[in-house]
Protein backbone atom coordinates (compact mmCIF):
# COMPACT_ATOMS: atom_id res chain seq x y z
CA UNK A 1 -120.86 48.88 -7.10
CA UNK A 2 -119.68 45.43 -7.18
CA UNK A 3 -122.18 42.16 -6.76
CA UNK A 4 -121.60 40.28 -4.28
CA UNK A 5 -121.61 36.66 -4.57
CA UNK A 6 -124.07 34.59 -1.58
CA UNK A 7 -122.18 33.75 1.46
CA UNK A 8 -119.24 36.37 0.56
CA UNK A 9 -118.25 37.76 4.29
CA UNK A 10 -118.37 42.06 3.62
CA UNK A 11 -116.81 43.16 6.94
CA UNK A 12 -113.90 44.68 7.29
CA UNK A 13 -110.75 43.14 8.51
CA UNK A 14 -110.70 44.58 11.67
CA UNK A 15 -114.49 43.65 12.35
CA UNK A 16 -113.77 40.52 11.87
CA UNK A 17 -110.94 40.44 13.78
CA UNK A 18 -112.89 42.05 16.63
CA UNK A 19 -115.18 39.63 16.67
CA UNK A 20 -112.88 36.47 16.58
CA UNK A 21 -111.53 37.82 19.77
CA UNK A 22 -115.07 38.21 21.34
CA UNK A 23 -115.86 34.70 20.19
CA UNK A 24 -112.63 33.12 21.79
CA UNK A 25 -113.17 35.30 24.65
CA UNK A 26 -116.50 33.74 25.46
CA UNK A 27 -115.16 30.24 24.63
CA UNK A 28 -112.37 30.50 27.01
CA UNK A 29 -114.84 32.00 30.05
CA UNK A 30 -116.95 29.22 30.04
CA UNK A 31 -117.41 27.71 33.53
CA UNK A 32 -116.51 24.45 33.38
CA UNK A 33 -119.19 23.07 36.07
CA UNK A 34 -121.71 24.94 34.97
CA UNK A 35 -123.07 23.82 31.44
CA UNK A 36 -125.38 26.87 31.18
CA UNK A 37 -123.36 29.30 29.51
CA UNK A 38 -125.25 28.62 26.40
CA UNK A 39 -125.48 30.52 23.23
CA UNK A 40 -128.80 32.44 24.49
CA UNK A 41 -127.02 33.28 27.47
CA UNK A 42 -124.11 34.68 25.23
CA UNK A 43 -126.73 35.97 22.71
CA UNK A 44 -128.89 38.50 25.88
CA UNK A 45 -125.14 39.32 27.36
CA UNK A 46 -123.95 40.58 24.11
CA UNK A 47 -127.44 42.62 23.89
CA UNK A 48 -127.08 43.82 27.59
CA UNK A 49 -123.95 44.96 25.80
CA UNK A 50 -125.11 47.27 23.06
CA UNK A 51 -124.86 44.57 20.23
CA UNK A 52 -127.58 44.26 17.29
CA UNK A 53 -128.90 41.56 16.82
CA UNK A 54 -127.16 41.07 13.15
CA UNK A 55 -123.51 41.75 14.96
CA UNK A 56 -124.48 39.22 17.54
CA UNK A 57 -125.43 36.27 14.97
CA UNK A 58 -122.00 37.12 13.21
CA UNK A 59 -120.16 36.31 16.49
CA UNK A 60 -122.29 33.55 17.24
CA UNK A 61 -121.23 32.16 13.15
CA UNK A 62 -125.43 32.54 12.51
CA UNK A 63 -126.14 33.03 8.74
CA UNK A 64 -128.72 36.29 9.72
CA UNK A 65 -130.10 37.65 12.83
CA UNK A 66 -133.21 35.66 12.47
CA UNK A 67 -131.04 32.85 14.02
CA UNK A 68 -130.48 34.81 17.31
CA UNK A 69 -133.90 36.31 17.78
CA UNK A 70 -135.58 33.18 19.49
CA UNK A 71 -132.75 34.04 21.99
CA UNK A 72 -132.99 37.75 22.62
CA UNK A 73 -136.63 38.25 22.39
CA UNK A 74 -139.45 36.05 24.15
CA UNK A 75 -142.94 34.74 22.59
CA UNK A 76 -146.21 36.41 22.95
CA UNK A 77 -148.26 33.56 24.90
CA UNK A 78 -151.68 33.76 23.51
C-alpha cells in the first residue's frame, strides 16, 4: 500500500463529485432574507440525513470531523 502524503484528498471521483453537488445545492437554497441557514444548520440537516460526521466536514471543506462536532452534538452543562 501506497503512503499517502498530508492533505492528499483519497475519495473517489464520484464521491467527490457527489459532494460538490450537495455543496452547491445548499449554496444555491439559501434564503436570501433569512441569514440563518448557517453551517450548523447545514451540518444537523445533513445528520437528520444519514451523514457521518467525517462525510459531513468533507462537504462542509472541514479538515476532520472534529470541526463539525461543536455543530451536531451539544455540551454537557455542568
Amino acid at each position: 500500500m501506497a503512503k499517502t502524503r498530508k492533505g492528499k484528498d483519497n475519495r473517489d471521483p464520484i464521491t467527490k463529485r457527489l459532494d460538490a453537488l450537495i455543496r452547491l445545492f445548499i449554496e444555491t437554497n439559501k434564503p436570501e432574507k433569512k441569514k440563518n441557514f448557517s453551517e450548523p444548520v447545514v451540518a444537523r440537516l445533513l445528520m437528520n440525513l444519514g451523514l457521518t460526521p467525517t462525510e459531513i466536514a468533507k462537504i462542509l471543506g472541514k479538515k476532520d470531523r472534529t470541526k463539525v462536532s461543536s455543530y451536531l452534538y451539544s455540551k454537557k452543562k455542568k
